[in-house]
Protein backbone atom coordinates (compact mmCIF):
# COMPACT_ATOMS: atom_id res chain seq x y z
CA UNK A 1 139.93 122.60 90.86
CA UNK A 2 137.42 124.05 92.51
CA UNK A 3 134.11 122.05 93.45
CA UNK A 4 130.34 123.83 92.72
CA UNK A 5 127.30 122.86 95.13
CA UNK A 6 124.23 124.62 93.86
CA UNK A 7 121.57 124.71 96.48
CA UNK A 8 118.14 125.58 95.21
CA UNK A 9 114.47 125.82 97.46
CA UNK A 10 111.68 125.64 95.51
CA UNK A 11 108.88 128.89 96.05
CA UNK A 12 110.77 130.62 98.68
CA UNK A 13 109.91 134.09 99.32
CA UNK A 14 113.10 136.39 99.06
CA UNK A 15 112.18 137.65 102.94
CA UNK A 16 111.27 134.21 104.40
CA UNK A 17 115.20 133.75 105.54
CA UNK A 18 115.78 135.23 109.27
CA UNK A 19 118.94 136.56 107.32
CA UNK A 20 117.07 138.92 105.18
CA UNK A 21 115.58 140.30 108.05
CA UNK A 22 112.79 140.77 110.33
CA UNK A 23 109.85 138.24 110.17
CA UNK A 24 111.35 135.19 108.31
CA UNK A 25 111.73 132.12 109.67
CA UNK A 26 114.36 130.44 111.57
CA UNK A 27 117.45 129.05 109.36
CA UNK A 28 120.86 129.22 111.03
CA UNK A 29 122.41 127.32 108.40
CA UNK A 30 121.65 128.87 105.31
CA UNK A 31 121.91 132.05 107.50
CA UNK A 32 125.70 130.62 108.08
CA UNK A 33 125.77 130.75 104.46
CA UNK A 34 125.00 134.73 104.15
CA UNK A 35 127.12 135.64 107.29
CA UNK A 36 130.34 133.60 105.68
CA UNK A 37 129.69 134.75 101.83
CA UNK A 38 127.97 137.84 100.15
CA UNK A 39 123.96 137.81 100.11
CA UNK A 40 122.29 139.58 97.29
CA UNK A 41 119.59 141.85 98.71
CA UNK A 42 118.35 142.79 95.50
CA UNK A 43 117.91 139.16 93.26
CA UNK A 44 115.30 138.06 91.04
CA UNK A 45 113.99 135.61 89.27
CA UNK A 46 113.86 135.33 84.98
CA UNK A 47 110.69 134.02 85.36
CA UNK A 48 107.82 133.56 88.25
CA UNK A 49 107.06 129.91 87.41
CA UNK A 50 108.85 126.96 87.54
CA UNK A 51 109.90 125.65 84.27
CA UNK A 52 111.47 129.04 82.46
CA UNK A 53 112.99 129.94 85.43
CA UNK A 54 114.59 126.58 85.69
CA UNK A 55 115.83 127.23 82.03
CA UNK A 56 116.84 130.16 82.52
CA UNK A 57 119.23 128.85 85.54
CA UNK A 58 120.27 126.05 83.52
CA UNK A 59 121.35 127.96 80.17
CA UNK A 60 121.88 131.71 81.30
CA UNK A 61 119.37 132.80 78.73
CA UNK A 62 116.11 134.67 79.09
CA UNK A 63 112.89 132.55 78.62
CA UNK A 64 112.14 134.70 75.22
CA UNK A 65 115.77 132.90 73.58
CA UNK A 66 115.61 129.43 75.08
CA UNK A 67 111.81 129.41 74.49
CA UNK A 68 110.74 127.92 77.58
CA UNK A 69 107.77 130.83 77.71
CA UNK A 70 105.72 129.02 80.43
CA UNK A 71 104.53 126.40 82.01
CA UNK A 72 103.88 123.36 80.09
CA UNK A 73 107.01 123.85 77.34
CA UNK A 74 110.04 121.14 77.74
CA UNK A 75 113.63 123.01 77.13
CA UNK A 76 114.89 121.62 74.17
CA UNK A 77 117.99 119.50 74.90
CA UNK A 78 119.72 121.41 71.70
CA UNK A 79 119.86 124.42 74.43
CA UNK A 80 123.76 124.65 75.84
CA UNK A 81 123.59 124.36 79.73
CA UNK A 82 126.25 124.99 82.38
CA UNK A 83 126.71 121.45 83.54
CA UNK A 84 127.45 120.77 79.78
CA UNK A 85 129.95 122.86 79.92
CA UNK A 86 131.58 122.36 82.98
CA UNK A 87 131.64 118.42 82.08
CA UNK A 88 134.69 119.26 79.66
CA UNK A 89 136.41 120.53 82.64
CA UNK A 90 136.24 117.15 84.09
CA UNK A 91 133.71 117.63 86.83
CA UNK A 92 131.57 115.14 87.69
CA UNK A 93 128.00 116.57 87.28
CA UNK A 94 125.25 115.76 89.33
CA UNK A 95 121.34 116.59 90.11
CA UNK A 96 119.45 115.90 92.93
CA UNK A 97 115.70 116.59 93.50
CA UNK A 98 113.35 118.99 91.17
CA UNK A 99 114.53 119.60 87.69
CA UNK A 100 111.48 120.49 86.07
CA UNK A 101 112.48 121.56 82.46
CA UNK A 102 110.43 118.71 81.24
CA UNK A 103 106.83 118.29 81.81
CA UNK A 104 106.18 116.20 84.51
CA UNK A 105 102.63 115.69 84.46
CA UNK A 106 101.75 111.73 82.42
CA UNK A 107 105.45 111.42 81.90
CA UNK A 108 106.74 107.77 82.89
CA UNK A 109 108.78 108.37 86.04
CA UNK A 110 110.94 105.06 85.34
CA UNK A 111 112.16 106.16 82.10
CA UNK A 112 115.05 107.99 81.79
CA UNK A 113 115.20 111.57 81.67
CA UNK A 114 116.82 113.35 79.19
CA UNK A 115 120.35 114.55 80.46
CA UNK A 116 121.26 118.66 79.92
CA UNK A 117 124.79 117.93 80.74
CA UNK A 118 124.20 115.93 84.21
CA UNK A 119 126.24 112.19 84.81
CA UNK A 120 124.29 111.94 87.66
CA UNK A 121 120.67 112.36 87.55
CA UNK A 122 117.89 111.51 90.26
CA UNK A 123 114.66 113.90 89.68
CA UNK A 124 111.67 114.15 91.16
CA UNK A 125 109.87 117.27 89.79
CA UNK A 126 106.90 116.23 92.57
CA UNK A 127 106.78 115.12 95.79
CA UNK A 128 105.03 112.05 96.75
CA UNK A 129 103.31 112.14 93.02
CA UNK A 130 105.08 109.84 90.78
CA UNK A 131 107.63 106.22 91.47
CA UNK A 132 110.54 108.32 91.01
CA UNK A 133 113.88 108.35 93.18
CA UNK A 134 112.21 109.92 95.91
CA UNK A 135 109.13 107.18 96.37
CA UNK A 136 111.29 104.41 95.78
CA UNK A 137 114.18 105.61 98.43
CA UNK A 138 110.98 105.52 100.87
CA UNK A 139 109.83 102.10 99.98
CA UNK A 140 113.24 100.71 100.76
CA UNK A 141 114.30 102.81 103.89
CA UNK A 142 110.70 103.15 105.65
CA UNK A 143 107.93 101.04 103.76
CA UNK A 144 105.38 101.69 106.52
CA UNK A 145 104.90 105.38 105.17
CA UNK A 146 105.46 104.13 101.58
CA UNK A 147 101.56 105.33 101.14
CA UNK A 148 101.70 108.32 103.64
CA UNK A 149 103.90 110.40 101.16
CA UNK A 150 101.73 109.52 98.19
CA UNK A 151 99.93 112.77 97.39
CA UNK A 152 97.31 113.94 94.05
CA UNK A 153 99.10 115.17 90.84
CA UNK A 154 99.81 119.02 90.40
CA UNK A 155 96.84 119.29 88.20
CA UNK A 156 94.62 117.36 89.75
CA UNK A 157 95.02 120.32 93.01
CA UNK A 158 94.57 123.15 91.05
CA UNK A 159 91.44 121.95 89.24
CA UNK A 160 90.16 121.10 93.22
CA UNK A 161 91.71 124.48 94.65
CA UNK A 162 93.60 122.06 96.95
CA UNK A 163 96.93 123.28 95.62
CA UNK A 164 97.33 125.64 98.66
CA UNK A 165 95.84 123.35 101.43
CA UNK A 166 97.85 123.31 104.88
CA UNK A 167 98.03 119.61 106.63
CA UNK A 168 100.24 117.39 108.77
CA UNK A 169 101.06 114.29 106.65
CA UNK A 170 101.32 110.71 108.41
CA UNK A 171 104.99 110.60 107.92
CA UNK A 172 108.03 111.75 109.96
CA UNK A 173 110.68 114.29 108.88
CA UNK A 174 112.99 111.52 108.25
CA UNK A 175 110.74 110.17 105.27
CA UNK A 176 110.33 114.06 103.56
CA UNK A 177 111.22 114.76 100.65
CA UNK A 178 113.77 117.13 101.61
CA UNK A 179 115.48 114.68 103.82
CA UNK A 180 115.97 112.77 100.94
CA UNK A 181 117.44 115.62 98.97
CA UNK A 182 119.83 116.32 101.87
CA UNK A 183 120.49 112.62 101.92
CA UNK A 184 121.42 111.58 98.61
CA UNK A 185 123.41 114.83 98.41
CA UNK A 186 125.60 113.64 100.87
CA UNK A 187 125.75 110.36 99.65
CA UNK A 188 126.57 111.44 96.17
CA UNK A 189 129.23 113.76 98.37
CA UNK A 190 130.77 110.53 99.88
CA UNK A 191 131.01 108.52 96.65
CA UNK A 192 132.38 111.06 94.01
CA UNK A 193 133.85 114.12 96.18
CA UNK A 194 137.31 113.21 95.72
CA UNK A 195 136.89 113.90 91.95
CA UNK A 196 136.22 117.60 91.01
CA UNK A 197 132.07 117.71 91.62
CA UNK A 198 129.38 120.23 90.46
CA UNK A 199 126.23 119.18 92.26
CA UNK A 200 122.88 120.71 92.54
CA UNK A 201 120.87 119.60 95.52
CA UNK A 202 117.49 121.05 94.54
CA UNK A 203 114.85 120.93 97.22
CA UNK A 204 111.08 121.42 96.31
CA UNK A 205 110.01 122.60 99.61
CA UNK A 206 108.23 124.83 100.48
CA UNK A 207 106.18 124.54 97.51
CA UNK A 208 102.80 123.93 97.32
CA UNK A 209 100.84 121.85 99.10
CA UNK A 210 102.13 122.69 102.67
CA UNK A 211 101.81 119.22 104.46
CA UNK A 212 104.51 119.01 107.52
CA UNK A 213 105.81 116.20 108.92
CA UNK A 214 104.19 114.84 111.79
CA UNK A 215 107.00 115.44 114.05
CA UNK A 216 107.64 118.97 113.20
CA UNK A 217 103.91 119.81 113.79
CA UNK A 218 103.98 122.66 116.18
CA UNK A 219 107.33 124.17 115.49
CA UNK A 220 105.39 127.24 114.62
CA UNK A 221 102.39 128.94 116.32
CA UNK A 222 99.87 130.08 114.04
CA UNK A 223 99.07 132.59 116.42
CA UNK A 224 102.43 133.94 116.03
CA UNK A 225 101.99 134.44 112.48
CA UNK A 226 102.08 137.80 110.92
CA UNK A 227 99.10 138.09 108.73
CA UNK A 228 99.50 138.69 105.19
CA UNK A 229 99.59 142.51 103.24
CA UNK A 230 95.98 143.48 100.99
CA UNK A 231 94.46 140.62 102.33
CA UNK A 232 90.59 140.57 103.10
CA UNK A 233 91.16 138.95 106.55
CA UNK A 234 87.72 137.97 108.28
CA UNK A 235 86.80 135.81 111.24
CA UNK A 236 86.08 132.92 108.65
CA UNK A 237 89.64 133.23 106.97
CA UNK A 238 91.80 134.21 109.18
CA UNK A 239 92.65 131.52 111.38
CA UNK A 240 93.46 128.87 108.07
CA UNK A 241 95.46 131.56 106.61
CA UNK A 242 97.73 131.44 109.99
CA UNK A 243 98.32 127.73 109.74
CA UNK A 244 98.96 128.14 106.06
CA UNK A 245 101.98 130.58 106.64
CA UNK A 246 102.74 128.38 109.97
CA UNK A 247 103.16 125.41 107.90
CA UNK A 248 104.52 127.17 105.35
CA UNK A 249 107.69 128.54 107.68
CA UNK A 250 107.66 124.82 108.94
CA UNK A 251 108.92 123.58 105.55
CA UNK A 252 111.20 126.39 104.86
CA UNK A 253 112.96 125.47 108.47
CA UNK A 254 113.04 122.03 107.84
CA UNK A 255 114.65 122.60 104.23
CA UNK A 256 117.63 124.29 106.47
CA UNK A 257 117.43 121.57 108.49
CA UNK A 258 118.55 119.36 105.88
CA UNK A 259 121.12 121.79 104.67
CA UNK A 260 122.91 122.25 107.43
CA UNK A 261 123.53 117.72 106.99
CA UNK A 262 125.03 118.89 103.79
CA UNK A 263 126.98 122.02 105.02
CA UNK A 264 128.08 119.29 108.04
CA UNK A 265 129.23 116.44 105.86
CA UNK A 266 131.42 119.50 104.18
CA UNK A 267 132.96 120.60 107.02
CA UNK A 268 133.60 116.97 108.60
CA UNK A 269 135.25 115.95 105.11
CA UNK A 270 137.64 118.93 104.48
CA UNK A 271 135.55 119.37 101.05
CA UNK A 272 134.38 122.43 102.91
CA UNK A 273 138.00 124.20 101.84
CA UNK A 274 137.41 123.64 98.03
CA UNK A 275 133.70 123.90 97.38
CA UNK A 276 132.26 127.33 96.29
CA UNK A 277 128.17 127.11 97.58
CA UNK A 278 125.57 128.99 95.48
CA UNK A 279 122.29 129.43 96.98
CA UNK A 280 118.74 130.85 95.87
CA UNK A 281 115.09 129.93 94.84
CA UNK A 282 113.69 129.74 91.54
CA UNK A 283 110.80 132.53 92.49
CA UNK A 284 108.54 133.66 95.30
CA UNK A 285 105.20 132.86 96.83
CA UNK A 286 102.82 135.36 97.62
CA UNK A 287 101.53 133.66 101.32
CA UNK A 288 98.20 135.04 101.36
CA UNK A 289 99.91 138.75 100.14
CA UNK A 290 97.51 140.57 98.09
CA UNK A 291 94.58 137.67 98.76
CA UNK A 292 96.94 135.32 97.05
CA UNK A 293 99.16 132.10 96.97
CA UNK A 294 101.81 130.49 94.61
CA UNK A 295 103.39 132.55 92.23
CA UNK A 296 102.67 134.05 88.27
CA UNK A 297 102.82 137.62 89.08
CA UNK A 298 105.28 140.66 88.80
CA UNK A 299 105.18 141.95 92.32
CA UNK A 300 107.86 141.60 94.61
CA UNK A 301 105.97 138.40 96.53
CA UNK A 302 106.40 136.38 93.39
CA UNK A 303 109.59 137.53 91.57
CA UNK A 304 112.08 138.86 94.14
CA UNK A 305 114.35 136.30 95.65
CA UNK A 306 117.17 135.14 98.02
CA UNK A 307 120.38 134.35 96.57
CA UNK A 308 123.85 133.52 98.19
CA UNK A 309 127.54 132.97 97.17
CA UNK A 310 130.29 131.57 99.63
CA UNK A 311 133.59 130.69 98.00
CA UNK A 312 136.57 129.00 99.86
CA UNK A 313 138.54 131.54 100.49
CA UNK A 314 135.72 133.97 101.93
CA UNK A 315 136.44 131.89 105.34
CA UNK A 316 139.88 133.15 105.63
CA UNK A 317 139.18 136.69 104.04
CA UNK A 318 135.99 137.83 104.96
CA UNK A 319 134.45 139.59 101.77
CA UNK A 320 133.50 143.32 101.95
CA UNK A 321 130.47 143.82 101.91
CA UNK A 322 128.80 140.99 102.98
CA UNK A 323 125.75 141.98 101.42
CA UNK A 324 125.59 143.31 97.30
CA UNK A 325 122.48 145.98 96.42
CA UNK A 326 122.98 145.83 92.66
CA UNK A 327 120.24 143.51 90.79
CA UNK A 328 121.15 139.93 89.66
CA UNK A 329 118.80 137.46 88.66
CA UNK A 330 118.80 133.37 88.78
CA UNK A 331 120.02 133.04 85.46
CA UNK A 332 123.32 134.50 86.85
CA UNK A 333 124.54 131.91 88.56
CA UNK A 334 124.96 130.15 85.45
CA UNK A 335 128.03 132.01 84.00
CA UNK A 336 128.84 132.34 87.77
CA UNK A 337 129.67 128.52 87.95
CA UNK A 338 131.32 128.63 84.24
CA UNK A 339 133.76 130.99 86.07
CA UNK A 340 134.58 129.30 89.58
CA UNK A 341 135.54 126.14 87.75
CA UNK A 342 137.44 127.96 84.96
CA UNK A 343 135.10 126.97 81.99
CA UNK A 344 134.40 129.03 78.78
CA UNK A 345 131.16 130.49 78.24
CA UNK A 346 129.66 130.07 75.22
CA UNK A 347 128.30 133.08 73.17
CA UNK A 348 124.70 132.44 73.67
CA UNK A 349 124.90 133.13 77.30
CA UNK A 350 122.92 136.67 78.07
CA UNK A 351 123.67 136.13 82.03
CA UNK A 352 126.30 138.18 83.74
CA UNK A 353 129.23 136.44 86.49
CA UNK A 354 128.50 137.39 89.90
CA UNK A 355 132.39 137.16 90.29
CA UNK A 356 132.94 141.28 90.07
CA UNK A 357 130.35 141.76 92.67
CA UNK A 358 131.94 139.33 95.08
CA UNK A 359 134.67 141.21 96.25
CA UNK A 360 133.02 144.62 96.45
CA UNK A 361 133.96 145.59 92.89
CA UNK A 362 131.43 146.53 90.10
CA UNK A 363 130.41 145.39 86.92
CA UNK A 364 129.38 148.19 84.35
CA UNK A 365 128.12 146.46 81.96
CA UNK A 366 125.63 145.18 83.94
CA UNK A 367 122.29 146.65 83.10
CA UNK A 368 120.88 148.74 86.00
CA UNK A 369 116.94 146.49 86.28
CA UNK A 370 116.22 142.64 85.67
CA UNK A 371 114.04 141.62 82.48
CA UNK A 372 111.27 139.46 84.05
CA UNK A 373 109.07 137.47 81.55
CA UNK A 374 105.36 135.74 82.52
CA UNK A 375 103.64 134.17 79.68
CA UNK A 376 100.25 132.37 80.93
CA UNK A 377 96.60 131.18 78.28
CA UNK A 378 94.04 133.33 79.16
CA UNK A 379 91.50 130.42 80.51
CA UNK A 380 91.42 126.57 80.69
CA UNK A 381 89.78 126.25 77.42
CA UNK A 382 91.17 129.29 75.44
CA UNK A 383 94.77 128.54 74.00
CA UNK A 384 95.33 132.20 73.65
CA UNK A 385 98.39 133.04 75.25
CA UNK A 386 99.47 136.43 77.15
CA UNK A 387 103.18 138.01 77.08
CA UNK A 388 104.31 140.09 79.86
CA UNK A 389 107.39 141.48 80.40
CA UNK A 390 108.36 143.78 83.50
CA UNK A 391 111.22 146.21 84.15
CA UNK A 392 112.00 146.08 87.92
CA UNK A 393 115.17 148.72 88.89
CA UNK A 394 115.79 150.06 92.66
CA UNK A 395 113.57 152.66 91.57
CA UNK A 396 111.16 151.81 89.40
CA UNK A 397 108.74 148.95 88.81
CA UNK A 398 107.57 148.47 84.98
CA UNK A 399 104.43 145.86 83.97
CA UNK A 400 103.22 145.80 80.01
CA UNK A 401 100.95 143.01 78.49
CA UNK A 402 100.31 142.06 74.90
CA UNK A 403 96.91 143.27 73.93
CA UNK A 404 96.85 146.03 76.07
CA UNK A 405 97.02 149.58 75.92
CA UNK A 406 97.80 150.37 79.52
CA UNK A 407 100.26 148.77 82.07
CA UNK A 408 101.45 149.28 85.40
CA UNK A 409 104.50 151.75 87.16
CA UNK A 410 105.24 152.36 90.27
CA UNK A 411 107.42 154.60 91.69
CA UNK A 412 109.21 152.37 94.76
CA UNK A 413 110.84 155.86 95.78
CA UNK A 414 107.84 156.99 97.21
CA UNK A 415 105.54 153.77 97.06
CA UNK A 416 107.94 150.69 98.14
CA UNK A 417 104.78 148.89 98.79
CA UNK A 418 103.20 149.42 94.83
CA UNK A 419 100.16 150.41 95.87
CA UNK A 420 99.49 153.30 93.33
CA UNK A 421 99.87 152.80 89.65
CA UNK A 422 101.13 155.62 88.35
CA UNK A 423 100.89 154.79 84.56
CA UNK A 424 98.54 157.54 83.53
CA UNK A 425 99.90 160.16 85.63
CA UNK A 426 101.02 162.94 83.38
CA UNK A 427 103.96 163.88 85.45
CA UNK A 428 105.39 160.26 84.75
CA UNK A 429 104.92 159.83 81.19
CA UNK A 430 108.56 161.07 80.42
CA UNK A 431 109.60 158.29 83.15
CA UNK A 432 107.29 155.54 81.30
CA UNK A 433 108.79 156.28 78.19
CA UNK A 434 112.22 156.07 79.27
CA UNK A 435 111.59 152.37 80.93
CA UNK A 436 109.50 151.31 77.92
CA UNK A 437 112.40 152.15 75.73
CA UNK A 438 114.72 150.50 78.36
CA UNK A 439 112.75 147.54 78.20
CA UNK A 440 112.39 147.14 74.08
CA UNK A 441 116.05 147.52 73.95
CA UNK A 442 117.06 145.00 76.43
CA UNK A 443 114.65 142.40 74.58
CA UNK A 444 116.42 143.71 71.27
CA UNK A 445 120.06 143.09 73.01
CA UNK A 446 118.75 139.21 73.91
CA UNK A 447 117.19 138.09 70.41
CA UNK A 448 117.57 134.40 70.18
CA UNK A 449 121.45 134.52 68.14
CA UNK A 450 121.22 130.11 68.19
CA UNK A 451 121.48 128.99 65.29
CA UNK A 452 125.10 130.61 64.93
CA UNK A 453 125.78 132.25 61.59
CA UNK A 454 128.38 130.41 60.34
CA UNK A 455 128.60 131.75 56.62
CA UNK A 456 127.43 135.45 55.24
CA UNK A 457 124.98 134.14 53.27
């Protein structure tokens, strides 16, 4: 039976791997990944924010049928999820790190957390935030940085507009957060991977706020930085924005880093030969792009992003080509896994396999753009809530809100860069019609079908 390890980085741009190109930053290992497996040029997320996305992953269903519309709404455990599913197979089913499909914010840490399918279950949706597995793991290994990783709640950043702060914490790499992640993975790895294993090692680095460990302070130059596209960059800006995306490439380097333990403890232990890796984020981070940081848009910063699959047998036959141009999104690798370990998916999956794509084949019935949904209140103190959907194909980029008459299109033919909306001009309005109607049938095709009809009437 084939093992599953799911590797997921929390925030990670789709370009911030050296594999995807020019400018990224330095990851050998998860750039071992792409050069061994296929890499998926074109991926995106369901969702750019944490929680749908994350239920999206975990069920292969768009945030409008599992109802997880934003932030701040807990995925019902009545949802079907693939580590559920691939339980009945036998595997032992594991989670390690951020989960986030419940809120986290004045939960109790110590109690348990509901299940979706996992034996095996150690999150910590925050770093540094809560007495979770991660906090406790640094009391007993290094209690003299026990109140070094402590850090303010979530909330408590955004309402200071500390959220996005760059710093060097008072704590080594070896008491990180994501050298816990690639720690218990392995230990986890060492206990149970004799038994057929699907484990998802979920780092939440790079997110939000950047603070680097004190020994890895200087593995970046902020003069070396690239400085960020549509920004208003000044005298009195520009230097913090450097150390921002210095920091920023910091964490993502350190996250491969502790991959490459995992990838190691792999090879070392001939699990390497039957475990299938999936790789990807759950959505972007604009780094300064367009003036802004985090995520919660529909441009290309915040939904496009990097996504990986490396099966067994890929080291003996190299797959052609090694890197796929037709969209996917995260919710994907849902009926993916369902496949490699020879599970059934159930009905209420909308997700496609990657499996066609891996060998260079094709999969027609895959639709041609990915269906990404936003839902956000309008302020603080006004509950009102607004829907947005967008259409993004090779060619075309598609943005409509509830309550509005106009929306966005681009043309990324001519404008890769979406700098001129194009929604008004006449000589597009077949084109916006086309995509709108694209659009309202592929939320038609997903309606919610859970509850199952089980009599005619």
């Amino acid at each position: 039976m084939m093992n599953v390890l799911l590797i997921t980085v929390d925030q990670l741009r789709w370009d911030a791997l050296s594999c995807a190109g020019e400018g990224g930053a330095h990851t050998p290992h998860i750039d071992r990944l792409a050069r061994e497996g296929v890499r998926f040029s074109q991926a995106f997320t369901n969702a750019p924010a944490c929680m749908p996305a994350r239920s999206s992953l975990l069920t292969g269903r768009f945030p409008h049928a599992h109802g997880v519309r934003g932030g701040g709404v807990r995925l019902s455990e009545r949802e079907v999820t693939f580590p559920q599913i691939v339980s009945q197979r036998g595997y032992h089913t594991a989670h390690i790190g951020k989960l986030h499909v419940q809120n986290h914010t004045y939960r109790d840490h110590t109690a348990p957390h509901p299940g979706y399918g996992f034996r095996t279950l150690q999150v910590t949706d925050e770093r540094g935030v809560y007495r979770d597995p991660y906090t406790q793991w640094v009391e007993r290994n290094y209690p003299e940085y026990a109140d070094a990783i402590r850090i303010e709640p979530g909330a408590s950043r955004v309402r200071s507009r500390t959220d996005h702060a760059e710093t060097t914490g008072a704590f080594p790499a070896r008491a990180s957060h994501s050298r816990w992640v690639g720690e218990a993975s392995v230990e986890f790895l060492r206990e149970y991977g004799n038994a057929p294993f699907l484990l998802w090692s979920s780092f939440f680095d790079p997110h939000s706020p950047f603070i680097v460990p004190s020994d890895l302070a200087g593995r970046y130059d902020p003069a070396d930085m690239p400085l960020p596209r549509k920004c208003d960059i000044t005298s009195d800006n520009e230097e913090s924005i450097r150390k921002k995306r210095a920091a920023y490439y910091t964490l993502v380097s350190h996250v491969d880093d502790c991959v490459g333990e995992i990838l190691r403890y792999l090879d070392e232990s001939g699990l390497a030969k039957r475990t299938a890796i999936l790789f990807s984020s759950d959505h972007g981070e604009f780094l300064g792009d367009y003036g802004r940081w985090g995520k919660g848009r529909p441009e290309d910063e915040s939904i496009r992003i990097p996504m990986i699959v490396k099966t067994p047998e890929m080291t003996e036959a190299p797959p052609v080509p090694r890197v796929v141009d037709d969209i996917v999104q995260l919710f994907d690798l849902a009926p993916t896994i369902c496949d490699l370990t020879g599970s059934m998916k159930p009905h209420s999956m909308q997700a496609r396999s990657l499996l066609p794509l891996l060998g260079g084949g094709t999969d027609p019935g895959r639709p041609p753009f990915a269906l990404i949904e936003h839902n956000f209140e309008t302020s603080r103190t006004d509950a009102a809530e607004v829907f947005e959907k967008t259409l993004r194909s090779k060619d075309f980029r598609l943005t409509v809100r509830s309550g509005r008459d106009d929306g966005e299109l681009y043309d990324l033919r001519t404008d890769p860069a979406q700098d001129r909306n194009v929604w008004d001009v006449p000589e597009y309005a077949e084109i916006r019609f086309g995509l709108v109607w694209q659009l309202l049938q592929r939320l038609l095709q997903t309606e919610n079908t859970l509850p199952v009809r089980t009599q005619p009437f």
